[in-house]
N, C-alpha and C. Protein backbone atom coordinates (compact mmCIF):
# COMPACT_ATOMS: atom_id res chain seq x y z
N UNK A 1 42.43 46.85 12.84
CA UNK A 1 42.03 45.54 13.29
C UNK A 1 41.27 44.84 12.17
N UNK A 2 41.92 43.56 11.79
CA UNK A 2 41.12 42.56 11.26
C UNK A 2 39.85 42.15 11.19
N UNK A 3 39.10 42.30 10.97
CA UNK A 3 37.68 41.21 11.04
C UNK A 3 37.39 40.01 10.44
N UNK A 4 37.18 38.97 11.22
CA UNK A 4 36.84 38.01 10.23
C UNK A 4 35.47 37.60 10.08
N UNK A 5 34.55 37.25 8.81
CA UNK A 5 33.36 36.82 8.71
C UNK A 5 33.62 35.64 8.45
N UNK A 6 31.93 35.18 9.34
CA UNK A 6 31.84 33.82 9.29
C UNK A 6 30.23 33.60 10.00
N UNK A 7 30.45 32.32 10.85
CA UNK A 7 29.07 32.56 11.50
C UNK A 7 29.58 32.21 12.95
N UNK A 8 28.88 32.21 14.00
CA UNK A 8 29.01 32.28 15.41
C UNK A 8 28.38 31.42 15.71
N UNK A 9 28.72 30.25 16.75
CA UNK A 9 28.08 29.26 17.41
C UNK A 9 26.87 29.43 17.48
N UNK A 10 26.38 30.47 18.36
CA UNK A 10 25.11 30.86 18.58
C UNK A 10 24.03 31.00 17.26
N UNK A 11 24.76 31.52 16.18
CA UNK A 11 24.13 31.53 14.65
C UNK A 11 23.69 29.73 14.58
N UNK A 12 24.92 29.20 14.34
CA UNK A 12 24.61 27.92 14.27
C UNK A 12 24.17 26.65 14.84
N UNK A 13 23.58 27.13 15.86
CA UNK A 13 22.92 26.79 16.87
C UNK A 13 21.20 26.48 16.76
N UNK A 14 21.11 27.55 16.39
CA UNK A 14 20.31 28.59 15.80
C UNK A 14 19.80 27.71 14.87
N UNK A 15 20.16 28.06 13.82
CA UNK A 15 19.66 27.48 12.16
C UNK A 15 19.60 25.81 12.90
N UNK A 16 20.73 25.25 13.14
CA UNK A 16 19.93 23.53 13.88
C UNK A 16 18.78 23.60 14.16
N UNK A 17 18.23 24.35 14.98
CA UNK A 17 17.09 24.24 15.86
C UNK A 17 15.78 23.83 14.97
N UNK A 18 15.57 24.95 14.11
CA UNK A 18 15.02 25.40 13.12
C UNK A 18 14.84 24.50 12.20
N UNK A 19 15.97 23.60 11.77
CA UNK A 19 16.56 22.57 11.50
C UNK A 19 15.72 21.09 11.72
N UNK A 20 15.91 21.32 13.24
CA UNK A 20 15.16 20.19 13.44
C UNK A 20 13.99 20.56 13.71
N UNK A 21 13.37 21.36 13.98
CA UNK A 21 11.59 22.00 14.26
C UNK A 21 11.38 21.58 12.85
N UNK A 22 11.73 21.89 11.81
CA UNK A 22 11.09 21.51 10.75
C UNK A 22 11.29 20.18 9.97
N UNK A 23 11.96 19.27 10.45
CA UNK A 23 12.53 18.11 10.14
C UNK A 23 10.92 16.80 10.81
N UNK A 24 10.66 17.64 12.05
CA UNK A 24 10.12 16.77 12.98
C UNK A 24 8.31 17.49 12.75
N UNK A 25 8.06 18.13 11.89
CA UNK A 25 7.14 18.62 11.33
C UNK A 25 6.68 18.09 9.91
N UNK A 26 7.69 17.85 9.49
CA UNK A 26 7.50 17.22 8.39
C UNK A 26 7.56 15.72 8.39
N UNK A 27 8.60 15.30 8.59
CA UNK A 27 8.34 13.30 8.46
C UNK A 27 7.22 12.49 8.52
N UNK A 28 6.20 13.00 10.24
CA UNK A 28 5.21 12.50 9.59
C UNK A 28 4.14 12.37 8.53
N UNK A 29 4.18 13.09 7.53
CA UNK A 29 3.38 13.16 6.76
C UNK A 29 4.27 12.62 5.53
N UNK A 30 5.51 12.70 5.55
CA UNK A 30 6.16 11.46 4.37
C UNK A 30 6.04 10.08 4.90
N UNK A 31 5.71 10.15 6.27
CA UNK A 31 5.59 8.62 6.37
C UNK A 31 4.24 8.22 5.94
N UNK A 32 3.49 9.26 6.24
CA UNK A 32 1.88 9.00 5.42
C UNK A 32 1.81 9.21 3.87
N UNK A 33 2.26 9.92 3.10
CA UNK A 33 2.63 9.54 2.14
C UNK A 33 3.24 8.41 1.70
N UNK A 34 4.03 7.71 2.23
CA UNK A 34 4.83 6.34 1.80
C UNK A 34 3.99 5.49 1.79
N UNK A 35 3.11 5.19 2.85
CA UNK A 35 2.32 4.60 3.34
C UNK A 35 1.12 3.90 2.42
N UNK A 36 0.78 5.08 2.07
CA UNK A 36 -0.37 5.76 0.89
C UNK A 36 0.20 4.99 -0.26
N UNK A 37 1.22 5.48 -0.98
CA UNK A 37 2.06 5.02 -1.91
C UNK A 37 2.27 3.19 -2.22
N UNK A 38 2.70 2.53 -0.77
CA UNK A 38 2.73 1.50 -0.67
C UNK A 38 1.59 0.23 -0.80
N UNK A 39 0.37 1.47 -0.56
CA UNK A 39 -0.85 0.84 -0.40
C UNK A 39 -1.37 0.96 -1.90
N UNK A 40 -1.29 1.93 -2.67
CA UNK A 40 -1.42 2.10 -4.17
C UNK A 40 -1.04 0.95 -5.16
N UNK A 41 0.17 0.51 -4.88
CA UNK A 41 1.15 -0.33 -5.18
C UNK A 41 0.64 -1.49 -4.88
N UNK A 42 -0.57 -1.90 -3.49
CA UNK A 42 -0.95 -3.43 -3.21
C UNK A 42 -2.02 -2.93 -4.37
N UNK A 43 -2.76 -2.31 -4.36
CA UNK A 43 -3.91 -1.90 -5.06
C UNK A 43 -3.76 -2.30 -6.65
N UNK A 44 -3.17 -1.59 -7.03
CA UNK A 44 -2.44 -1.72 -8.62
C UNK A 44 -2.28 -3.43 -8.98
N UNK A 45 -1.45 -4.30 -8.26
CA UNK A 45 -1.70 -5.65 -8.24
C UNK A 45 -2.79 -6.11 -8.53
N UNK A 46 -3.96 -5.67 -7.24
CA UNK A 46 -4.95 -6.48 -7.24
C UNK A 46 -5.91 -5.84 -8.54
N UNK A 47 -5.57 -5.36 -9.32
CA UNK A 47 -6.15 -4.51 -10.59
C UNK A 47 -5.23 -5.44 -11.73
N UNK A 48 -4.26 -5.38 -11.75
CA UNK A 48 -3.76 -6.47 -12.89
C UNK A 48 -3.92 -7.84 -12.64
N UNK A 49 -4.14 -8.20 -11.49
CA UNK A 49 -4.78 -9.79 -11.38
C UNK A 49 -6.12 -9.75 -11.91
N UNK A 50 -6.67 -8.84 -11.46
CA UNK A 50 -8.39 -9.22 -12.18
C UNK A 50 -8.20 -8.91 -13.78
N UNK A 51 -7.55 -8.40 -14.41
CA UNK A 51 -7.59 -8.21 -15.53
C UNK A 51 -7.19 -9.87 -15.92
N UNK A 52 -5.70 -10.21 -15.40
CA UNK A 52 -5.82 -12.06 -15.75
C UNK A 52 -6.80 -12.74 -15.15
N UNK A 53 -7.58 -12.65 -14.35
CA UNK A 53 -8.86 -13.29 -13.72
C UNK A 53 -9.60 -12.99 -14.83
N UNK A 54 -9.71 -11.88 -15.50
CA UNK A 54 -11.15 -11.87 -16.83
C UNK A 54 -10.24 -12.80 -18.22
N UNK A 55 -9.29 -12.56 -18.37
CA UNK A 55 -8.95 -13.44 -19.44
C UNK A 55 -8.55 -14.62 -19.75
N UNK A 56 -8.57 -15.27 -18.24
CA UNK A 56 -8.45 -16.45 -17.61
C UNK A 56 -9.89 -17.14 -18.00
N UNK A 57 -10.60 -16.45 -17.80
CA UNK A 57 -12.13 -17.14 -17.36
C UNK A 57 -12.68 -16.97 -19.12
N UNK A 58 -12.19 -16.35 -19.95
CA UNK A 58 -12.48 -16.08 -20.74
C UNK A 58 -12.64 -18.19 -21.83
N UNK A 59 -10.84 -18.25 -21.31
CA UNK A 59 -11.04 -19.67 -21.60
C UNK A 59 -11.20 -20.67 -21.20
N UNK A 60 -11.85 -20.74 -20.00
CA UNK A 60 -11.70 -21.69 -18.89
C UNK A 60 -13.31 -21.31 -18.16
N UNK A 61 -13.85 -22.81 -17.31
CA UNK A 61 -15.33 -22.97 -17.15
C UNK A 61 -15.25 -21.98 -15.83
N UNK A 62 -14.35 -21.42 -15.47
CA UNK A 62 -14.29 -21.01 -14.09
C UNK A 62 -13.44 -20.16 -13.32
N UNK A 63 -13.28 -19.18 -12.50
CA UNK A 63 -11.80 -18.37 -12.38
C UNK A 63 -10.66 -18.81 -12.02
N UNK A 64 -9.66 -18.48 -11.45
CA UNK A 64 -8.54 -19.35 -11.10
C UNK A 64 -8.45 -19.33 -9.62
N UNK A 65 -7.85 -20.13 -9.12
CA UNK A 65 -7.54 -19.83 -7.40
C UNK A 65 -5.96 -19.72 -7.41
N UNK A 66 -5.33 -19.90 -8.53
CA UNK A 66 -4.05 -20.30 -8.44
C UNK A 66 -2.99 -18.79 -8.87
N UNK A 67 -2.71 -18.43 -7.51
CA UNK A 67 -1.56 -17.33 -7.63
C UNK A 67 -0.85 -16.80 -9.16
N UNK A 68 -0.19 -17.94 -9.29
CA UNK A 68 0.27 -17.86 -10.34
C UNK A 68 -0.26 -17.76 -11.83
N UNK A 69 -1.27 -18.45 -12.03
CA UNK A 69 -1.62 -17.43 -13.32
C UNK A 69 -2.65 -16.39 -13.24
N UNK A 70 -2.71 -16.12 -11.82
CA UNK A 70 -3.72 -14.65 -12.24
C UNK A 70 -2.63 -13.56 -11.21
N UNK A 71 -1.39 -14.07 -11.91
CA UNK A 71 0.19 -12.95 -11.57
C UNK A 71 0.09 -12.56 -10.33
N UNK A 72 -0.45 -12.67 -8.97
CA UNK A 72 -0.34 -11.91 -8.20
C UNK A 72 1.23 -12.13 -7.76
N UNK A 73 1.57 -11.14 -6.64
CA UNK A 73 3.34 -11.79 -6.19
C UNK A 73 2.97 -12.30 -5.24
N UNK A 74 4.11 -13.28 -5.25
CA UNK A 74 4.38 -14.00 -4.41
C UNK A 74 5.23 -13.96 -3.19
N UNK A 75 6.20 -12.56 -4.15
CA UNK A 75 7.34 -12.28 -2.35
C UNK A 75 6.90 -11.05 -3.36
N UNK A 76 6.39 -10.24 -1.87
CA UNK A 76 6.25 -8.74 -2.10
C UNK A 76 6.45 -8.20 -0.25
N UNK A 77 7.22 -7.05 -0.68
CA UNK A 77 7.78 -6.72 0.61
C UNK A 77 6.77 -6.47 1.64
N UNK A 78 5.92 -5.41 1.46
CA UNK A 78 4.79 -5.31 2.28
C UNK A 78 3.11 -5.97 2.71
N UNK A 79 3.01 -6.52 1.60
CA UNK A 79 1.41 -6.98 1.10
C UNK A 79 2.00 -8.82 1.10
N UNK A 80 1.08 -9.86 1.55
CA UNK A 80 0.69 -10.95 1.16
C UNK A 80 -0.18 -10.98 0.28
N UNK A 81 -0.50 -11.60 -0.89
CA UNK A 81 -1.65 -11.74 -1.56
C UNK A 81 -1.99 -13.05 -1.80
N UNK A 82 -3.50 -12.72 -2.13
CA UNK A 82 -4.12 -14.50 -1.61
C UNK A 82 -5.58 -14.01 -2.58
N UNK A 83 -5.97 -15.39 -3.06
CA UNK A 83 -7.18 -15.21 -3.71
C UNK A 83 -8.01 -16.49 -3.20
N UNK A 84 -9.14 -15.48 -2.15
CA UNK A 84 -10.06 -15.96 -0.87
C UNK A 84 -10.21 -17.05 -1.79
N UNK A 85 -11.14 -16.90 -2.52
CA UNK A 85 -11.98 -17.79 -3.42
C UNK A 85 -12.79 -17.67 -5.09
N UNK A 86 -12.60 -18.68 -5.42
CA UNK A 86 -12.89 -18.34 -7.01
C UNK A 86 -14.01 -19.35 -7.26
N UNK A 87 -15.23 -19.07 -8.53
CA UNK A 87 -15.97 -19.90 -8.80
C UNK A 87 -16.15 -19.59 -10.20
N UNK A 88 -17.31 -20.24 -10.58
CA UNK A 88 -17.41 -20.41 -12.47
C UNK A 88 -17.70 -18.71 -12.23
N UNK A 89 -18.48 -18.00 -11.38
CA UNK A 89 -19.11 -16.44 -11.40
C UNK A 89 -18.55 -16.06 -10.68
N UNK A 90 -18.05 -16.25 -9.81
CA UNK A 90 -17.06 -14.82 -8.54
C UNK A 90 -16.21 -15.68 -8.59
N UNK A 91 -15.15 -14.30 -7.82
CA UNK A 91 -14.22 -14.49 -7.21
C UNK A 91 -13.67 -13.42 -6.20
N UNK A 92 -12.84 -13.91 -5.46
CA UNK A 92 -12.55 -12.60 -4.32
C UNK A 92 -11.08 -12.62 -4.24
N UNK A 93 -10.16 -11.76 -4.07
CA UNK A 93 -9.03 -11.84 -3.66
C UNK A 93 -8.31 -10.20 -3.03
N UNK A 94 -7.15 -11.18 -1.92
CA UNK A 94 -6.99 -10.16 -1.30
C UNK A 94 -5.66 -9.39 -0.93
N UNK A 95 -5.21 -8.92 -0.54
CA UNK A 95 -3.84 -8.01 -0.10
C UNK A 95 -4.02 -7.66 1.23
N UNK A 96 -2.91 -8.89 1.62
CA UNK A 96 -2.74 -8.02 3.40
C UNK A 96 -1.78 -7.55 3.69
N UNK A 97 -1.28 -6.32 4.73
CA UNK A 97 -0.80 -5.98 5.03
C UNK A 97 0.40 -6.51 5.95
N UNK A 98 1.70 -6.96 5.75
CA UNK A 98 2.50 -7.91 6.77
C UNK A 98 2.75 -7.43 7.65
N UNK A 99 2.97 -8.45 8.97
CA UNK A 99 2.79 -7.85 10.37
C UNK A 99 4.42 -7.37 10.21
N UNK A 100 5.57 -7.56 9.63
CA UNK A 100 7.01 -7.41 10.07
C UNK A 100 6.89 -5.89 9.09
N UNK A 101 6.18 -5.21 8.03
CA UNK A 101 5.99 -4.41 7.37
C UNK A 101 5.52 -3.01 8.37
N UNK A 102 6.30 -1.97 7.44
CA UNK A 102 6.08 -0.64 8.07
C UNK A 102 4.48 -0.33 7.56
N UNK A 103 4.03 -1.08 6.54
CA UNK A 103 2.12 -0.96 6.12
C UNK A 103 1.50 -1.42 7.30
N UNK A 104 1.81 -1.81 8.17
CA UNK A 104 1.06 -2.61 9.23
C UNK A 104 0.63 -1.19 9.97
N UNK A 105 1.20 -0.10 10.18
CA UNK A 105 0.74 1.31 10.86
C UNK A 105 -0.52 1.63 10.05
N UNK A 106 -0.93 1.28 9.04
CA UNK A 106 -1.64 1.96 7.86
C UNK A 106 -2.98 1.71 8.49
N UNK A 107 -3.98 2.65 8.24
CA UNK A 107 -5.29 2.80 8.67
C UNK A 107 -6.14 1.65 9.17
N UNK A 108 -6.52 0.98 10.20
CA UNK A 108 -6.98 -0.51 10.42
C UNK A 108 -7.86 -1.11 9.22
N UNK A 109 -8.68 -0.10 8.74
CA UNK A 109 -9.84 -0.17 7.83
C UNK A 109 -8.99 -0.71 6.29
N UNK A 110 -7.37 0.36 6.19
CA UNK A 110 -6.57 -0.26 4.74
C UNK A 110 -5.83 -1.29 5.45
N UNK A 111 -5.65 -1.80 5.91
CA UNK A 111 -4.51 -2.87 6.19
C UNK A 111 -4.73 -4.11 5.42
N UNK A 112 -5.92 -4.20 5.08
CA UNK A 112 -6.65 -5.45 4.42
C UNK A 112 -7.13 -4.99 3.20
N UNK A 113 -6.82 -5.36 1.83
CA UNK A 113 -7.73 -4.91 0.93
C UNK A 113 -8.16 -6.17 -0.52
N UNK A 114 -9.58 -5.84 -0.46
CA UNK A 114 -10.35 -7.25 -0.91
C UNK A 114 -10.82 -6.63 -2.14
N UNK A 115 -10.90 -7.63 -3.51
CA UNK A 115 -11.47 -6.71 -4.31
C UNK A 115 -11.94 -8.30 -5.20
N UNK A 116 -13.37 -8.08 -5.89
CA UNK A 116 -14.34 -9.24 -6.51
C UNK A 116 -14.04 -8.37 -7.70
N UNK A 117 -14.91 -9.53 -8.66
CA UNK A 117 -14.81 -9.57 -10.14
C UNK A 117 -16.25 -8.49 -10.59
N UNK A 118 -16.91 -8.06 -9.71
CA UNK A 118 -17.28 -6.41 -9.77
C UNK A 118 -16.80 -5.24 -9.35
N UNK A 119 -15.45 -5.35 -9.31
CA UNK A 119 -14.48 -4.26 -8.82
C UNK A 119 -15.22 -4.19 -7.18
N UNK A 120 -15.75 -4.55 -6.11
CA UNK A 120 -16.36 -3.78 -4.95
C UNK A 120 -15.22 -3.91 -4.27
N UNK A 121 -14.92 -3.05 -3.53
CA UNK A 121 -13.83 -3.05 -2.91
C UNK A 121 -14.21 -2.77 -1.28
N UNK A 122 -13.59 -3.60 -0.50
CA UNK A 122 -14.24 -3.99 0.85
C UNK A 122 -12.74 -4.12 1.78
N UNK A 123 -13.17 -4.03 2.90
CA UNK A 123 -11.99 -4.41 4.22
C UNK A 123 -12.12 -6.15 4.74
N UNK A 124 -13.19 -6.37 4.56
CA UNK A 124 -13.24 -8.01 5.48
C UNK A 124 -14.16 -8.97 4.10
N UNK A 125 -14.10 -8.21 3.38
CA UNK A 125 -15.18 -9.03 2.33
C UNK A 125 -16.46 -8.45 1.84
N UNK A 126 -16.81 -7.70 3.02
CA UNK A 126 -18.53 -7.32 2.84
C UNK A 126 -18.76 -6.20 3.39
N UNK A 127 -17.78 -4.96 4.16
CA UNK A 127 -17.56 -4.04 4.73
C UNK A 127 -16.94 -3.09 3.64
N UNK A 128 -17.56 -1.64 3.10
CA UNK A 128 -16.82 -0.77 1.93
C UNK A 128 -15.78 -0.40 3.22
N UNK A 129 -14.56 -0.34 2.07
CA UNK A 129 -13.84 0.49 2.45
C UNK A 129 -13.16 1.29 0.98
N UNK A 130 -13.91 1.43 0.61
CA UNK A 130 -13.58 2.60 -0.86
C UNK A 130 -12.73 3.71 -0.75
N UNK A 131 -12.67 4.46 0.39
CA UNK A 131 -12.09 5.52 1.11
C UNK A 131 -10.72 5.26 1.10
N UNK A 132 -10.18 3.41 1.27
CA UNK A 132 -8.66 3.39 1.14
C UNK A 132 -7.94 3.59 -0.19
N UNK A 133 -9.45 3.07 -1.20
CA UNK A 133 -8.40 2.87 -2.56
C UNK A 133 -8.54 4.38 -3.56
């Protein structure tokens, strides 16, 4: 008599299961990773705008309010960015999180992130939230 090898329904049944137990164990935490990632990415922005916010002001009586030359984007998939307010000595600007964006799950405290021309980094303006960045 013949034998044939292979695997048996029940084998492969089997390994699925397993399959998906560990599929559904893992995702959430790549979605927190992505998340994380995405939020790095608003962060990083608001770090190369202040760098054109210091060299902006460097020649000029005052910072800029204007998107465009202190580079922030303008179509960015997850983040709006906006610069609250600028003066001859501060300025504030911010990264929000879009409501149609998968960042909108992201920690209530990161969903918003504000950062002045002393690096402080805050949730509403005047609240640390250091912990996100």
């Amino acid at each position: 008599m013949n034998r044939q090898s292979g695997f048996t329904l029940i084998e492969l049944l089997v390994c699925m299961v397993i399959l998906a137990i560990l599929i559904s164990i893992s995702y959430p935490s790549y979605q927190s990773f992505i998340i994380k990632f995405r939020r790095t990415d608003a962060q990083s922005e608001l770090i190369k705008a202040q760098v054109e916010q210091s060299s902006y002001r460097i020649l000029q009586p005052s910072y800029t309010t204007d998107i465009n030359i202190a580079r922030l984007p303008t179509t960015h998939e997850h983040y709006a960015f906006s610069i609250v307010s600028a003066s001859a000595h501060t300025y504030v600007m911010k990264a929000q999180a879009k409501e149609s964006s998968p960042q909108n799950n992201d920690k209530a405290a990161c969903k918003t992130l504000f950062i002045d021309q002393n690096s402080t980094k805050t949730k509403d303006g005047s609240e640390d939230n250091t912990f996100c960045w």
